[in-house]
C-alpha atoms as a PDB file:
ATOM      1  CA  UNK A   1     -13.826  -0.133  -6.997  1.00  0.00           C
ATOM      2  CA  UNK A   2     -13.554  -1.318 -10.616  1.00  0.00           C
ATOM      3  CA  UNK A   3     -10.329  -0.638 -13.055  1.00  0.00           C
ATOM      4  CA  UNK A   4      -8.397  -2.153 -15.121  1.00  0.00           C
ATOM      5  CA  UNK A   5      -5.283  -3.878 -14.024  1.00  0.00           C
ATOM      6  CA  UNK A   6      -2.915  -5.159 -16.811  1.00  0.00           C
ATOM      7  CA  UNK A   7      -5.931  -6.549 -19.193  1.00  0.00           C
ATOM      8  CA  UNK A   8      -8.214  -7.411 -16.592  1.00  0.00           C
ATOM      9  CA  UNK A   9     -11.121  -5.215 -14.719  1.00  0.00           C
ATOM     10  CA  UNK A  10     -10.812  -6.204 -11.511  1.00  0.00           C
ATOM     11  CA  UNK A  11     -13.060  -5.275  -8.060  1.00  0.00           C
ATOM     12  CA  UNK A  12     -13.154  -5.499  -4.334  1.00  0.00           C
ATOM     13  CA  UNK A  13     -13.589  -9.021  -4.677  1.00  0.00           C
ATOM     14  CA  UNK A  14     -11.146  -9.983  -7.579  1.00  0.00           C
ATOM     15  CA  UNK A  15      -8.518  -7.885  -5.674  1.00  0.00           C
ATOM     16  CA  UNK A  16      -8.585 -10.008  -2.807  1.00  0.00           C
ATOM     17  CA  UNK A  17      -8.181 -12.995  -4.554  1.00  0.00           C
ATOM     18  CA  UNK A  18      -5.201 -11.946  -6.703  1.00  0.00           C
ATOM     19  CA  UNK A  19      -3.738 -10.682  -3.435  1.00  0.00           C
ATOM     20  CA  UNK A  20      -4.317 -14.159  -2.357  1.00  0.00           C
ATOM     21  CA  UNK A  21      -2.893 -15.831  -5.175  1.00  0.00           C
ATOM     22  CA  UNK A  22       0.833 -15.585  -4.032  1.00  0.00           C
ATOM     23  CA  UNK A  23       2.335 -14.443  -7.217  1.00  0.00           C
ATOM     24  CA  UNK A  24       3.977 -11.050  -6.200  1.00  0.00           C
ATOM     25  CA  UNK A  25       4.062  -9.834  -9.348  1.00  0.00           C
ATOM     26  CA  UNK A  26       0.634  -9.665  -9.462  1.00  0.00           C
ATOM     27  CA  UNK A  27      -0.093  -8.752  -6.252  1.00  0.00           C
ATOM     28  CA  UNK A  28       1.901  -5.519  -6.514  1.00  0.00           C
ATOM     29  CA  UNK A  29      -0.638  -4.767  -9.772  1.00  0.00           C
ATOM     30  CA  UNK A  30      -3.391  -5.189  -7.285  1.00  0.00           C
ATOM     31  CA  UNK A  31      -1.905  -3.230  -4.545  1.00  0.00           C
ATOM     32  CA  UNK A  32      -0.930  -0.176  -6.674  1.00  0.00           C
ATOM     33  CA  UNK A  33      -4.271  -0.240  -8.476  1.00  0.00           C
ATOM     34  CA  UNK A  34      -6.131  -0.229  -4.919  1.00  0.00           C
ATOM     35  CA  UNK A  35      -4.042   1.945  -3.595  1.00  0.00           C
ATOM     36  CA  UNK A  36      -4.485   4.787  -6.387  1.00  0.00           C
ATOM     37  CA  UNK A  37      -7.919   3.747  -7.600  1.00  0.00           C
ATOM     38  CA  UNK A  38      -9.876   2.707  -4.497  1.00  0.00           C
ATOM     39  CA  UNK A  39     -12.394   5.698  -3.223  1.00  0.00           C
ATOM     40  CA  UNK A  40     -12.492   3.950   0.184  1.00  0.00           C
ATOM     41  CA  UNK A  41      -8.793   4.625   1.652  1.00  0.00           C
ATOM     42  CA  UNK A  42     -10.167   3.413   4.934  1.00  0.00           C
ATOM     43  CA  UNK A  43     -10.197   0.087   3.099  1.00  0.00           C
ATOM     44  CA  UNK A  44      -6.939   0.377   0.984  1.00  0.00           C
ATOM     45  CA  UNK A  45      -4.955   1.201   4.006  1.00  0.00           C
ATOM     46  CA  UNK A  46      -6.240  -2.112   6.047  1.00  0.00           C
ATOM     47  CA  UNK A  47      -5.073  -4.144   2.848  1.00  0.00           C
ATOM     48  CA  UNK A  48      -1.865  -2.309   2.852  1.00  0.00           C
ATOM     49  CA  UNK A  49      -1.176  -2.869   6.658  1.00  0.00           C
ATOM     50  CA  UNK A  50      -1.687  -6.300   5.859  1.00  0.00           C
ATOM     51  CA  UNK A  51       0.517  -6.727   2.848  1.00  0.00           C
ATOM     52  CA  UNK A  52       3.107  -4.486   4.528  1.00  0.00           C
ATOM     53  CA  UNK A  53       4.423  -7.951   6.223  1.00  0.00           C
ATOM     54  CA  UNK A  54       4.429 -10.537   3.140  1.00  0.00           C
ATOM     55  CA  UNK A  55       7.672 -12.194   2.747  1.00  0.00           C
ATOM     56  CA  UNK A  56       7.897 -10.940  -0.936  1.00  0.00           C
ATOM     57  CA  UNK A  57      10.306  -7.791  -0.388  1.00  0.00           C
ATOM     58  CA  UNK A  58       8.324  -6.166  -3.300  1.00  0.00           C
ATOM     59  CA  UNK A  59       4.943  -6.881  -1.987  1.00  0.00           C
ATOM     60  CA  UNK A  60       6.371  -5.612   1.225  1.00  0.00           C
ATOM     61  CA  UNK A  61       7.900  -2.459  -0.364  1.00  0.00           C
ATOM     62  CA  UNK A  62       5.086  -1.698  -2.227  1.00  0.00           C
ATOM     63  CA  UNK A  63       2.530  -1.999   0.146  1.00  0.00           C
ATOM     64  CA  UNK A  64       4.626   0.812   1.943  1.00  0.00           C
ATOM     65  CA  UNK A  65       4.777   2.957  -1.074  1.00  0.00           C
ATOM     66  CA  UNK A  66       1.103   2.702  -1.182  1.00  0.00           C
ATOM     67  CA  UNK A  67       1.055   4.230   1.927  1.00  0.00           C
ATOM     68  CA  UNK A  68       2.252   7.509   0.549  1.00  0.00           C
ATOM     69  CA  UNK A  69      -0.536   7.524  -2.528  1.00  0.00           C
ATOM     70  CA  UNK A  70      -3.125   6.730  -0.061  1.00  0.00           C
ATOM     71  CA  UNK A  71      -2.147   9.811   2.415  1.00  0.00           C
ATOM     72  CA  UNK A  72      -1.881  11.970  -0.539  1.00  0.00           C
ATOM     73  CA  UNK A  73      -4.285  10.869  -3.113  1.00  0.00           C
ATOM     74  CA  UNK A  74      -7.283  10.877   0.310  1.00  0.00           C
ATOM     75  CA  UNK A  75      -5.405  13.879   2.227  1.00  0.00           C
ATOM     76  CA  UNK A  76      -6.192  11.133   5.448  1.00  0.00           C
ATOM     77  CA  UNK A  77      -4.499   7.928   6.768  1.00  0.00           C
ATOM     78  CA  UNK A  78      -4.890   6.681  10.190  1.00  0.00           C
ATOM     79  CA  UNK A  79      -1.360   8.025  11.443  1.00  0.00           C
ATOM     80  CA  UNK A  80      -1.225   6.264  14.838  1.00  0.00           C
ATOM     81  CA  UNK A  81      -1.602   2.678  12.853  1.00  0.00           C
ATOM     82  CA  UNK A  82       0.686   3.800   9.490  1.00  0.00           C
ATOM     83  CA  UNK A  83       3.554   5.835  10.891  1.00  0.00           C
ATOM     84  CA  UNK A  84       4.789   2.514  13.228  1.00  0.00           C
ATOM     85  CA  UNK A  85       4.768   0.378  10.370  1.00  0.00           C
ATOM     86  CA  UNK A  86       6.478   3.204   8.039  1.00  0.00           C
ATOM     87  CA  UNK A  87       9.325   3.454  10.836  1.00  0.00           C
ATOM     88  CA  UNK A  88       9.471  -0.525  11.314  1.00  0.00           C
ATOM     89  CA  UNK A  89       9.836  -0.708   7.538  1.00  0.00           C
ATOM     90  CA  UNK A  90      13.016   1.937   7.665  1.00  0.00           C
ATOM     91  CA  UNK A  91      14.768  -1.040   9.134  1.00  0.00           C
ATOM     92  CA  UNK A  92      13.821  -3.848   6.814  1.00  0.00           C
ATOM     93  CA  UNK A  93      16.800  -5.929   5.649  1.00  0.00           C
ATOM     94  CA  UNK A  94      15.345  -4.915   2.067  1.00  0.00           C
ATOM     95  CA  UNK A  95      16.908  -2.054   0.727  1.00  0.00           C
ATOM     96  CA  UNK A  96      13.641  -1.521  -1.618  1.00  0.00           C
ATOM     97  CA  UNK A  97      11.537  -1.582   1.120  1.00  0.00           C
ATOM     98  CA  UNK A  98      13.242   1.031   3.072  1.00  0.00           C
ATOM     99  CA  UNK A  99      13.189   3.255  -0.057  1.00  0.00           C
ATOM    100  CA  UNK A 100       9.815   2.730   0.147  1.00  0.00           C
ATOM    101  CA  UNK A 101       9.025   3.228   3.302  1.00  0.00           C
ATOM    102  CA  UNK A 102      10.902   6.489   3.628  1.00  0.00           C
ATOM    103  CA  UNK A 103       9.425   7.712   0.339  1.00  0.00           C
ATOM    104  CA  UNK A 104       6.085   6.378   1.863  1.00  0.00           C
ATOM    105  CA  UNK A 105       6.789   8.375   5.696  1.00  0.00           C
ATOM    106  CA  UNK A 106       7.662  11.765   3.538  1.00  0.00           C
ATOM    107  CA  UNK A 107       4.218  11.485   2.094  1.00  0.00           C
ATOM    108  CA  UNK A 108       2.103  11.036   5.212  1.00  0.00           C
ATOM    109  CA  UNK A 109       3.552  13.380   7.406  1.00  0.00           C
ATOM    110  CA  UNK A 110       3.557  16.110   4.284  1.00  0.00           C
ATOM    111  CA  UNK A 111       0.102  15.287   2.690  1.00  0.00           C
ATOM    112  CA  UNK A 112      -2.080  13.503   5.875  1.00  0.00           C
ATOM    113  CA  UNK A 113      -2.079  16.408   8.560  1.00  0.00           C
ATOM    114  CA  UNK A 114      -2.229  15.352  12.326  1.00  0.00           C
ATOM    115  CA  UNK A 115      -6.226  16.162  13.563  1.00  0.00           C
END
């Protein structure tokens, strides 16, 4: 994976360490960018699972939303593993995140068909 994000091409490995750098603004950049750009949605839904917890609520709420893009952009997302978190984030104290998350459960049931 190589794009652009704000100014910057960024990879695998330049992903990881903006998601590690703390700043949530930048981390939802990443996110997003993985999330839509990423040919390996294996890979951008692990990073999402593990972003779906981050203290940031809009870290949090987008790592849901990226749940949706993933389902639909890949037409796949490992249901048993996504649809827990989706449901866990409908009752986050955030009220972004369970926007998010219920945006984010529409799209995986509607675009990521049960196999």
């Amino acid at each position: 994976m190589e794009q652009v994000v704000g100014t910057e091409l960024i990879n695998r490995a330049n992903a990881l360490t903006n998601l590690e750098s703390g700043d949530p603004e930048r981390m939802v950049e990443v996110l997003l960018a993985i999330a839509l750009y990423e040919p390996d949605g294996l890979w951008s839904e692990e990073i999402c699972i593990k972003y779906s917890t981050d203290a940031a609520d809009a870290v949090r709420g987008v790592a849901f939303l990226c749940f949706g893009h993933i389902a639909r952009i890949h037409r796949t997302i490992t249901r048993a593993r996504v649809i827990p978190i989706l449901q866990k984030g409908l009752k986050d104290p955030s009220a972004f995140v369970r926007g998010h998350a219920d945006a984010a459960l529409s799209d995986v049931l509607q675009y990521a068909p049960m196999r």
